[in-house]
Structure formats: structure tokens, C-alpha cells
C-alpha atoms as a PDB file:
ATOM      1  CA  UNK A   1      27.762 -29.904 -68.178  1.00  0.00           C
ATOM      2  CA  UNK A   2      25.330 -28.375 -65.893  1.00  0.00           C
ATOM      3  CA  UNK A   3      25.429 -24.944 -67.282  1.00  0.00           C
ATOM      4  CA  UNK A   4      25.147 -26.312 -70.789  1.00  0.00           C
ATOM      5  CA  UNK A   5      21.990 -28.089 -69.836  1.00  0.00           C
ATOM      6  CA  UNK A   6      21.143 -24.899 -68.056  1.00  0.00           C
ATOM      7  CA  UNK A   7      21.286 -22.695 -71.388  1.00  0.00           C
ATOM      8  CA  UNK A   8      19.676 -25.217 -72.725  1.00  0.00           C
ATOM      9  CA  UNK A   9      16.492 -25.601 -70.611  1.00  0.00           C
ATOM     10  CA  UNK A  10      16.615 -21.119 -70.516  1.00  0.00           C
ATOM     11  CA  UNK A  11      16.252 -21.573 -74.222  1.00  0.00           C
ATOM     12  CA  UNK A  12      13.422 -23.771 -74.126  1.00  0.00           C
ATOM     13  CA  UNK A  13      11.443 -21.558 -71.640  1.00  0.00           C
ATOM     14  CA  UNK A  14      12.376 -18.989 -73.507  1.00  0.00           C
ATOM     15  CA  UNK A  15      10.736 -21.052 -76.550  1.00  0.00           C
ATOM     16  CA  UNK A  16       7.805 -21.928 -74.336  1.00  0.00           C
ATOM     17  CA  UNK A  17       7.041 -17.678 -74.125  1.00  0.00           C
ATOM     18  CA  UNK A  18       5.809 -18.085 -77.726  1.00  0.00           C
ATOM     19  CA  UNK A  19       4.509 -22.142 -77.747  1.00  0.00           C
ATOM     20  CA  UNK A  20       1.547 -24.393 -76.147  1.00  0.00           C
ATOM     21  CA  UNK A  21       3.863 -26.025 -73.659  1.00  0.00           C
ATOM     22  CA  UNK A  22       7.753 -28.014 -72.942  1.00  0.00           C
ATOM     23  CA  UNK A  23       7.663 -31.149 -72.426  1.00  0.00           C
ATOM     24  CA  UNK A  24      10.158 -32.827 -70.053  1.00  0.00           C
ATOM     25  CA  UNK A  25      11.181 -36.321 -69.928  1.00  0.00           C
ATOM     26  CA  UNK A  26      11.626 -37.503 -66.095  1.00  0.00           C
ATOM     27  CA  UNK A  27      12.797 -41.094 -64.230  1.00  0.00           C
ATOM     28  CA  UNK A  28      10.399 -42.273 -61.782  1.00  0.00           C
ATOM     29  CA  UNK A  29      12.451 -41.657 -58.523  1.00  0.00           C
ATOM     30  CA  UNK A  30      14.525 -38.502 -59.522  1.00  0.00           C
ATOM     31  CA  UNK A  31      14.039 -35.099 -59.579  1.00  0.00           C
ATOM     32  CA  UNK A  32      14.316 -33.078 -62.849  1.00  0.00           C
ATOM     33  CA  UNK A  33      15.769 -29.441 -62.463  1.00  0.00           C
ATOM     34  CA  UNK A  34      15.632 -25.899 -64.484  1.00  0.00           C
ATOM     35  CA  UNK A  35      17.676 -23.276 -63.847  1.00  0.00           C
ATOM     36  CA  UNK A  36      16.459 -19.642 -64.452  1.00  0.00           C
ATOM     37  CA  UNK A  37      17.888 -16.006 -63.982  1.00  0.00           C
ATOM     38  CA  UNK A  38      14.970 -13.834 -62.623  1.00  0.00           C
ATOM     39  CA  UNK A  39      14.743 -10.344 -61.687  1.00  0.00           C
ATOM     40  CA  UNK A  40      13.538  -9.462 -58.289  1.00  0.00           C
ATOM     41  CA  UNK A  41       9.962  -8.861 -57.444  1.00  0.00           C
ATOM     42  CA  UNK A  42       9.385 -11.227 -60.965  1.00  0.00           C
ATOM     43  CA  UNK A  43       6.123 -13.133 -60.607  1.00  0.00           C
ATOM     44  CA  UNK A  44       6.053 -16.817 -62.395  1.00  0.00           C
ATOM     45  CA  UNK A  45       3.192 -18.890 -63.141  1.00  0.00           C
ATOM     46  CA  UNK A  46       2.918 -22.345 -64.425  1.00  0.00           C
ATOM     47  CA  UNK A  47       0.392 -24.933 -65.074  1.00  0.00           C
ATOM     48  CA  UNK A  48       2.064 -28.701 -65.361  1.00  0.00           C
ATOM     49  CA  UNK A  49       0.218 -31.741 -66.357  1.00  0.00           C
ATOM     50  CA  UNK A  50       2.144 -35.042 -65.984  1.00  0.00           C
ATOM     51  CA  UNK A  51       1.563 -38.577 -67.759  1.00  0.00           C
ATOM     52  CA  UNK A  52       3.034 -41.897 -66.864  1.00  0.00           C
ATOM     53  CA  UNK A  53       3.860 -44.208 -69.144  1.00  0.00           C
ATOM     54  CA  UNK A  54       1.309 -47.353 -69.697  1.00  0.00           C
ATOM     55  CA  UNK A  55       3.143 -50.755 -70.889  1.00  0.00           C
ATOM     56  CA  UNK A  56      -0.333 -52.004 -72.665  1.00  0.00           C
ATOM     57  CA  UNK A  57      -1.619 -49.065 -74.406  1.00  0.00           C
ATOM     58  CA  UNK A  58       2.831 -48.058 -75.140  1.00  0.00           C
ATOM     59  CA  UNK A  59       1.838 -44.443 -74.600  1.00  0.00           C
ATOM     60  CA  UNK A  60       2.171 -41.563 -71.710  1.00  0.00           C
ATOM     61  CA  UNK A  61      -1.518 -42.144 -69.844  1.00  0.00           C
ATOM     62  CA  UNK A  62      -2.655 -39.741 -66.991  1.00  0.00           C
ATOM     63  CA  UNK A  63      -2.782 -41.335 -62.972  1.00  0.00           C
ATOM     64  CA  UNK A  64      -4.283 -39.651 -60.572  1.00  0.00           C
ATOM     65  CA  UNK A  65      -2.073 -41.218 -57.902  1.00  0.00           C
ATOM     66  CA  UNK A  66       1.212 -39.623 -58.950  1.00  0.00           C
ATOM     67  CA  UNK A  67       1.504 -36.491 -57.383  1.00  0.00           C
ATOM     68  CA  UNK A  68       4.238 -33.703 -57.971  1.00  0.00           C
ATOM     69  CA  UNK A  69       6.894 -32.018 -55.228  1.00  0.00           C
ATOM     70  CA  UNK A  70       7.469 -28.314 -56.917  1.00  0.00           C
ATOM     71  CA  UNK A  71      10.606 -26.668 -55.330  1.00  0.00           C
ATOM     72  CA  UNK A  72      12.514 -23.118 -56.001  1.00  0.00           C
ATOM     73  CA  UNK A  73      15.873 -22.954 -54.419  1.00  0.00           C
ATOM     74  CA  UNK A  74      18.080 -19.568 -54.488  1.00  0.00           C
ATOM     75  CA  UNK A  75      21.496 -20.468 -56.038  1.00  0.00           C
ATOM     76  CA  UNK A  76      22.786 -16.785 -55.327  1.00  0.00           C
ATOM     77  CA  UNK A  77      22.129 -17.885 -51.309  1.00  0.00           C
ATOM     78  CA  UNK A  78      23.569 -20.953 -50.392  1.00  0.00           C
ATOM     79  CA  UNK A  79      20.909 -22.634 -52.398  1.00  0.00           C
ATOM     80  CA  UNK A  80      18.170 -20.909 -50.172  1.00  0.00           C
ATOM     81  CA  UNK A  81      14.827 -22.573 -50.620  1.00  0.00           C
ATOM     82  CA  UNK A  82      12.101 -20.294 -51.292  1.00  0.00           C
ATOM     83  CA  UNK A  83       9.316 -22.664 -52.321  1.00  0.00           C
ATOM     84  CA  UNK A  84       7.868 -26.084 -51.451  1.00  0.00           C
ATOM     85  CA  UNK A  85       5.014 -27.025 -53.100  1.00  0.00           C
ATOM     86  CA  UNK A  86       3.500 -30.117 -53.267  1.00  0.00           C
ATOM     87  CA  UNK A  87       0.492 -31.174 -55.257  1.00  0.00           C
ATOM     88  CA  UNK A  88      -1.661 -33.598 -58.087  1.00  0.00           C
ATOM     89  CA  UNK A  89      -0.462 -35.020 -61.129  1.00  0.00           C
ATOM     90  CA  UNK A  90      -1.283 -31.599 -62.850  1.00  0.00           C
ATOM     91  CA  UNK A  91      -2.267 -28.247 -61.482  1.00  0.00           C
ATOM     92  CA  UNK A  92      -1.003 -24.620 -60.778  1.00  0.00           C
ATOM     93  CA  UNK A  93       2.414 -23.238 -59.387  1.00  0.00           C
ATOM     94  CA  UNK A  94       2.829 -19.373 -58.408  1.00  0.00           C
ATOM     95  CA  UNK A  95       5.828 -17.880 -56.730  1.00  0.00           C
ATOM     96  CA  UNK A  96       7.354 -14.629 -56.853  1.00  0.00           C
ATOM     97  CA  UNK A  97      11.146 -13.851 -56.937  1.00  0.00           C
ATOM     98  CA  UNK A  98      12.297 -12.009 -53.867  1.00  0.00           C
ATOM     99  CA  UNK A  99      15.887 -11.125 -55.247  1.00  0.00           C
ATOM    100  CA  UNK A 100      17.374 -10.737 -58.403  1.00  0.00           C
ATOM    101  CA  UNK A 101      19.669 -14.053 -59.309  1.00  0.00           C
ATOM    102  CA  UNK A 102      19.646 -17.692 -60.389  1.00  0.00           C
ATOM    103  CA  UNK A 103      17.550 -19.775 -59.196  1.00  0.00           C
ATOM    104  CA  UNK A 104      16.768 -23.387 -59.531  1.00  0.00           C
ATOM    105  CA  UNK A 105      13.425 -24.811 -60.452  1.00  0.00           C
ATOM    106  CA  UNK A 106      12.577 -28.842 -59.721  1.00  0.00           C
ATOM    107  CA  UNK A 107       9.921 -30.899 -60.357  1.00  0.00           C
ATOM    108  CA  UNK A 108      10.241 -34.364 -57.924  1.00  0.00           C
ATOM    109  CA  UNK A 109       7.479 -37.195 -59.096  1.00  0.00           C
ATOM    110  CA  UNK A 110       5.908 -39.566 -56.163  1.00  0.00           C
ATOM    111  CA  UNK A 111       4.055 -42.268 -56.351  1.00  0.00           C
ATOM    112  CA  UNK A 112       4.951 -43.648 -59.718  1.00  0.00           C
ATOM    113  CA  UNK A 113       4.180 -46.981 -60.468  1.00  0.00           C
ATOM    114  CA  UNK A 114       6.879 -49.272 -61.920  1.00  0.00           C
ATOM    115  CA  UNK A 115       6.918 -49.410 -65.718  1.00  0.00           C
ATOM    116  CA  UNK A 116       9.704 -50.127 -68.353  1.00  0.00           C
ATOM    117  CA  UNK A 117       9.689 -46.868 -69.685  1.00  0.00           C
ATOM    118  CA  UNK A 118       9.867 -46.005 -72.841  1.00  0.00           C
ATOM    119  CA  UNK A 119      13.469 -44.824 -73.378  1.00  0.00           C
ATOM    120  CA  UNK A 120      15.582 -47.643 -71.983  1.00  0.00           C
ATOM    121  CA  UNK A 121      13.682 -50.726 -71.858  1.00  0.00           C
ATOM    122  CA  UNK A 122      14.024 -52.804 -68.787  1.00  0.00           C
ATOM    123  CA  UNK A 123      14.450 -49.839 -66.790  1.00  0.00           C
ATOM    124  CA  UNK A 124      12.388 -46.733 -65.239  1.00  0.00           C
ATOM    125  CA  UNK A 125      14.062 -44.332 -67.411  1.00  0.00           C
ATOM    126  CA  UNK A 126      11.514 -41.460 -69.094  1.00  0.00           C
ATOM    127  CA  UNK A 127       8.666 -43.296 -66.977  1.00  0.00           C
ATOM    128  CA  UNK A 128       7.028 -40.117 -66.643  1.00  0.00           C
ATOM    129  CA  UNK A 129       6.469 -37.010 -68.971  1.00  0.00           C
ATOM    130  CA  UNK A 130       5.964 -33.376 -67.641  1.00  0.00           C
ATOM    131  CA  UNK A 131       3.798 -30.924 -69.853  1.00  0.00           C
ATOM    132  CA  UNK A 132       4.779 -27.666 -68.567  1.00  0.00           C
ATOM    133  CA  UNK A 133       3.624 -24.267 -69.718  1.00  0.00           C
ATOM    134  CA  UNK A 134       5.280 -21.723 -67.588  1.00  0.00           C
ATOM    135  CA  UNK A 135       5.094 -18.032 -67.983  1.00  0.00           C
ATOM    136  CA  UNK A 136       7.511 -15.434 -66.075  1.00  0.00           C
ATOM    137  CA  UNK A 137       7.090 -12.084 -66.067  1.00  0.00           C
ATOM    138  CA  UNK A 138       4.261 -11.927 -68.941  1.00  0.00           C
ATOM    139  CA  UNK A 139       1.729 -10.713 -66.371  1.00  0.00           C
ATOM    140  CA  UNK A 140      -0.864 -10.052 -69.530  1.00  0.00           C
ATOM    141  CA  UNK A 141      -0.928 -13.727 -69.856  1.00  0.00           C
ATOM    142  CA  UNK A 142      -1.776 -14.576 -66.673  1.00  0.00           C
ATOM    143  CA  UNK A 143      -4.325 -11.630 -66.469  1.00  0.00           C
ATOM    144  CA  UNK A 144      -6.238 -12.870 -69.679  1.00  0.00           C
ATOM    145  CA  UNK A 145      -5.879 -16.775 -68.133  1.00  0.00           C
ATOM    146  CA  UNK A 146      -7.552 -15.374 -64.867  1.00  0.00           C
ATOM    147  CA  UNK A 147      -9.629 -12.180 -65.965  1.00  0.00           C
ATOM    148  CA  UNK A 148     -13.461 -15.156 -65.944  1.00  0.00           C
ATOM    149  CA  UNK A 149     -12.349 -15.463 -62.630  1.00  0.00           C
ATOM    150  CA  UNK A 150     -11.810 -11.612 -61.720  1.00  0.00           C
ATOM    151  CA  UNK A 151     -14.682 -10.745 -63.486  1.00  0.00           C
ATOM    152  CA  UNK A 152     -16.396 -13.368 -61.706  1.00  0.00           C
ATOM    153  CA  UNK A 153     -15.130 -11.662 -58.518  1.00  0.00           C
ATOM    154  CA  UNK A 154     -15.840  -8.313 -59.370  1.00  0.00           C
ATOM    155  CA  UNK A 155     -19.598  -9.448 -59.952  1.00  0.00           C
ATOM    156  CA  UNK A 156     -19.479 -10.566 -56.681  1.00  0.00           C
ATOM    157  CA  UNK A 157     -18.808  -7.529 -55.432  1.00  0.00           C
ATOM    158  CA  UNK A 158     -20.942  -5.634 -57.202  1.00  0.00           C
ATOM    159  CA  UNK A 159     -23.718  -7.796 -55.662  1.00  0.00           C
ATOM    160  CA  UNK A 160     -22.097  -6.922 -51.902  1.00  0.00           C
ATOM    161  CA  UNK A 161     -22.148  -3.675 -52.937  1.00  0.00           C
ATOM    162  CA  UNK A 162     -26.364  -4.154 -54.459  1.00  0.00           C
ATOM    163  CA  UNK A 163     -27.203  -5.636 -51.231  1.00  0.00           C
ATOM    164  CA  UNK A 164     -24.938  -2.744 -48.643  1.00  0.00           C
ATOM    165  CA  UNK A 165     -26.708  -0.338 -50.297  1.00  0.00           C
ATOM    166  CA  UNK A 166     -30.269  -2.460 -49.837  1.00  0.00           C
ATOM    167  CA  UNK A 167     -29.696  -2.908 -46.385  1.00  0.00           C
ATOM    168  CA  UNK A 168     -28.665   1.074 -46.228  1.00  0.00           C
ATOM    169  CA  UNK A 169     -32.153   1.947 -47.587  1.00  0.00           C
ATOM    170  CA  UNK A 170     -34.068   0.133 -45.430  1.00  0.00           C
ATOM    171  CA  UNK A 171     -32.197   1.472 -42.341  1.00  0.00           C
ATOM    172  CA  UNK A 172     -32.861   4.662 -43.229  1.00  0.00           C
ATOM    173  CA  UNK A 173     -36.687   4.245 -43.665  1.00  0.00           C
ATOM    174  CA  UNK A 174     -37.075   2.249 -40.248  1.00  0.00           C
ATOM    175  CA  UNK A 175     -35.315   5.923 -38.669  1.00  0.00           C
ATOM    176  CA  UNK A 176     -37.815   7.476 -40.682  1.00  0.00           C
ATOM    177  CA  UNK A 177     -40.781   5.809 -39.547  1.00  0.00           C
ATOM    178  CA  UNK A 178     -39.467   5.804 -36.072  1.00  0.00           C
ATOM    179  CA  UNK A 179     -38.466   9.681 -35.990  1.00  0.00           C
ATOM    180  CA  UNK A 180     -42.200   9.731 -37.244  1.00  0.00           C
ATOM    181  CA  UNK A 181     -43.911   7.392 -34.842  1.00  0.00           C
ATOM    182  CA  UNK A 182     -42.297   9.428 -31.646  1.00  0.00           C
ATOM    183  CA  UNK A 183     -43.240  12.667 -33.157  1.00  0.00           C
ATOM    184  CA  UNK A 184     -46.496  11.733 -33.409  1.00  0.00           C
ATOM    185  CA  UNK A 185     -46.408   9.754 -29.894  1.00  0.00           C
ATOM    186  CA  UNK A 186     -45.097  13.155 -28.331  1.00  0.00           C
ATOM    187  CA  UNK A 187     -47.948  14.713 -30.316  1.00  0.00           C
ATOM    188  CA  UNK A 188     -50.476  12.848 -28.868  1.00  0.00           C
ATOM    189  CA  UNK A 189     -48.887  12.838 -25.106  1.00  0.00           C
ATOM    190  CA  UNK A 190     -48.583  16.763 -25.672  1.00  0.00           C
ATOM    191  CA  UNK A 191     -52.591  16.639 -26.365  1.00  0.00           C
ATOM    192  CA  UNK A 192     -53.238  14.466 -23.138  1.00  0.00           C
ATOM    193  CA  UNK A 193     -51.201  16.456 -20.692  1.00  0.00           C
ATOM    194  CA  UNK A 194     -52.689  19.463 -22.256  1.00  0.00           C
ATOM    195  CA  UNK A 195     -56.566  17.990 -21.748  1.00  0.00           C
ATOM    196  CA  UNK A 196     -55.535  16.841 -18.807  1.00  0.00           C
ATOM    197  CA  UNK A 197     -54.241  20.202 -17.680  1.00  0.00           C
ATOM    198  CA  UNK A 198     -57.488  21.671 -18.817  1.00  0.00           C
ATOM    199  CA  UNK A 199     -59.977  19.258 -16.870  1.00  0.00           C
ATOM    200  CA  UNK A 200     -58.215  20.339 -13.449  1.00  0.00           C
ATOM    201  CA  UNK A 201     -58.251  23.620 -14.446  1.00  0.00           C
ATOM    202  CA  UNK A 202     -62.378  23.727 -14.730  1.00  0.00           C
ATOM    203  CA  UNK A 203     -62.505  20.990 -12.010  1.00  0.00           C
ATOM    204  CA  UNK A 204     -60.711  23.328  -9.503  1.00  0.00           C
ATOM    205  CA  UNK A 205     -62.622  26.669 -10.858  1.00  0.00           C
ATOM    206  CA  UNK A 206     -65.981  24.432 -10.626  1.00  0.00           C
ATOM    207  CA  UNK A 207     -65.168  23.794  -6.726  1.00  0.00           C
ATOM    208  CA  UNK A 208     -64.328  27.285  -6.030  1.00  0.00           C
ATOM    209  CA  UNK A 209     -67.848  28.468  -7.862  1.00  0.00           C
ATOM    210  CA  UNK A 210     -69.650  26.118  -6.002  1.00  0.00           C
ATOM    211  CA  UNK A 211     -67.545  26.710  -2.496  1.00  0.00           C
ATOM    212  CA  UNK A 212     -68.229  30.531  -3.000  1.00  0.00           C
ATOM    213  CA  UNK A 213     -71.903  29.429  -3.608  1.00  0.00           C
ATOM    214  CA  UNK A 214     -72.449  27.440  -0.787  1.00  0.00           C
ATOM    215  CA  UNK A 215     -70.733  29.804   1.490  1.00  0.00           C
ATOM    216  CA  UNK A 216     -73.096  33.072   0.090  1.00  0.00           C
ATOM    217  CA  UNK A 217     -76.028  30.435   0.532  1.00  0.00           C
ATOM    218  CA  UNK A 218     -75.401  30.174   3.847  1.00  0.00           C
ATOM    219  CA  UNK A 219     -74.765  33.828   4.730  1.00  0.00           C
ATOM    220  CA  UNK A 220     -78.372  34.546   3.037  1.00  0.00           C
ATOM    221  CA  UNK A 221     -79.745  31.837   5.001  1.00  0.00           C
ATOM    222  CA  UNK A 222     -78.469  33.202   8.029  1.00  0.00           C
ATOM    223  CA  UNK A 223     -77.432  29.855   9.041  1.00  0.00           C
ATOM    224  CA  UNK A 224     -73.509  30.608   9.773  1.00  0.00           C
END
């Protein structure tokens, strides 16, 4: 019995490669389980979207307080759990397949409300429907469903990259104007040791001419 309901929930993911979305049919307190063969290193997206149903309006209504338990359990290892994932009435699920084998997919609902349901009345039976697109393996999908937000990303980058090479330039002209402003303050120290230089140089030869005068002055004078 399992198996059979196995092949048949393969079938309809292998269906839901070329449709909108499957649509499962869960109870309010139970768990509702897939089983599918995947290669290793296979990479499986899904989006799910789940509706409870409303007694007044007698049709599947969206609730924000139901939330979803997604789990992916090895059946090749001892039913080996590789995935716990718990989240909103709808959203995202990613995983990747780290062996080859069967493995078993479940979707657990919490916080359902009580209702009648609409396939056994007086009971909780199909309380809750599950839209489910998933895509395994189809990597071109999930590419095109994600390539605004890559591009998005990539823009991003691009603008890093804008502003590195901004903050590059201006680097390089403050070394520029500071390899300038010390080769002109060497420039102008050279000058002032060089002036300076100078001055002692005709203040020194300026007391030696006037030492030598004084000194012939006084021999002339006779006064040494």
C-alpha cells in the first residue's frame, strides 16, 4: 500500500515537472508524506502555499497562523533525517541530496484551527490543502525563478566594484599631491640651508676682512 501510494505521488511530481502546481489534501493533526528517488548531489526546490478550510465561505481560505514543519528523512539510512524545516503557511524549501537513494518528503501542519472539513463532515479530515510546486533537478527553472534577484546582486556588485575603484582614484591622487607637497617642501628647505649656508659664508669672510683691517690699521698707526 505504501509503495503504491509512493508511485503514485512520483507520478504526480513527475506531472508537476510540466504543470502550475499538486495539490495535496492533508488532516489537521497528521503529517502527509512523498517519497522520492534522488540522485546524489540533486538540488530540490519548492515553493508551498497552504489553505485551510473556512465553514462560512465552504472554501480553502489562507491563515496566517498555520505554519508548516518541512522534513527529508533518508530511507536508504535508517530513515536518517537530513532536513528540518519549519516555517509560514506558504514559502520556500531548498535542500540538496547528499546520497543517491529514497528518500521521504513530509509536510506536518500546526496550528490549524478546528473545522469540519470538507471531505468527511463532522470530522477534520482534508481540513487543510497544500499547493505545492516542487522542482528537482531542473536547475534552469530555478535559475530563471531567481535570475531578478542575481541580477539584482550582480548590480550590487558592480556598484562595490564603481565605488573600490572611486576610492582607488582618490588614494592615488592624495600620494600624488603628497609626493608633490614634500618635493617641493625639500625644495624649499634645500633653498634655506643653501641661503643659510651662504650668509655665514660672507658673514665669516666679512669678519676676517674687517679683522685683517683692523689689525693693518693698527700696524700703520703704530699703536701695537
Amino acid at each position: 500500500m505504501m509503495r503504491s501510494f509512493s508511485s503514485l505521488c512520483s507520478l504526480s511530481l513527475l506531472l508537476a515537472s510540466h504543470v502550475s502546481a499538486l495539490y495535496l489534501y492533508m488532516d489537521a493533526d497528521k503529517s502527509k508524506c512523498f517519497y522520492e528517488e534522488l540522485p546524489k548531489d540533486t538540488l530540490v526546490v519548492g515553493h508551498y502555499s497552504a489553505a485551510i478550510w473556512d465553514d462560512n465561505s465552504r472554501s480553502y481560505q489562507p491563515n496566517p497562523n498555520v505554519g508548516m514543519i518541512f522534513t527529508v528523512d533518508e530511507i536508504f539510512d535508517n530513515n536518517h533525517r537530513i532536513v528540518t524545516q519549519r516555517g509560514a503557511s506558504q514559502g520556500k524549501l531548498t535542500f540538496t541530496a547528499a546520497d543517491a537513494g529514497d528518500h521521504r518528503l513530509c509536510f506536518t501542519p500546526v496550528n490549524v484551527p478546528h473545522t469540519k472539513g470538507y471531505l468527511f463532515s463532522g470530522s477534520q479530515a482534508g481540513a487543510l490543502k497544500l499547493e505545492l510546486d516542487l522542482v528537482i533537478g531542473e536547475t534552469s527553472k530555478i535559475e530563471a525563478s531567481d535570475k531578478p534577484r542575481m541580477d539584482e546582486m550582480v548590480q550590487k556588485v558592480r556598484d562595490l566594484n564603481a565605488r573600490l575603484q572611486d576610492v582607488r582614484r582618490e588614494q592615488v591622487f592624495q600620494r600624488e599631491r603628497e609626493a608633490e607637497f614634500r618635493d617641493q617642501s625639500e625644495a624649499v628647505n634645500s633653498h634655506i640651508v643653501r641661503w643659510t649656508v651662504i650668509q655665514l659664508l660672507v658673514l665669516i669672510a666679512t669678519c676676517a676682512w674687517q679683522l685683517s683691517y683692523l689689525r693693518n690699521f693698527f700696524i700703520k698707526s703704530k699703536l701695537t
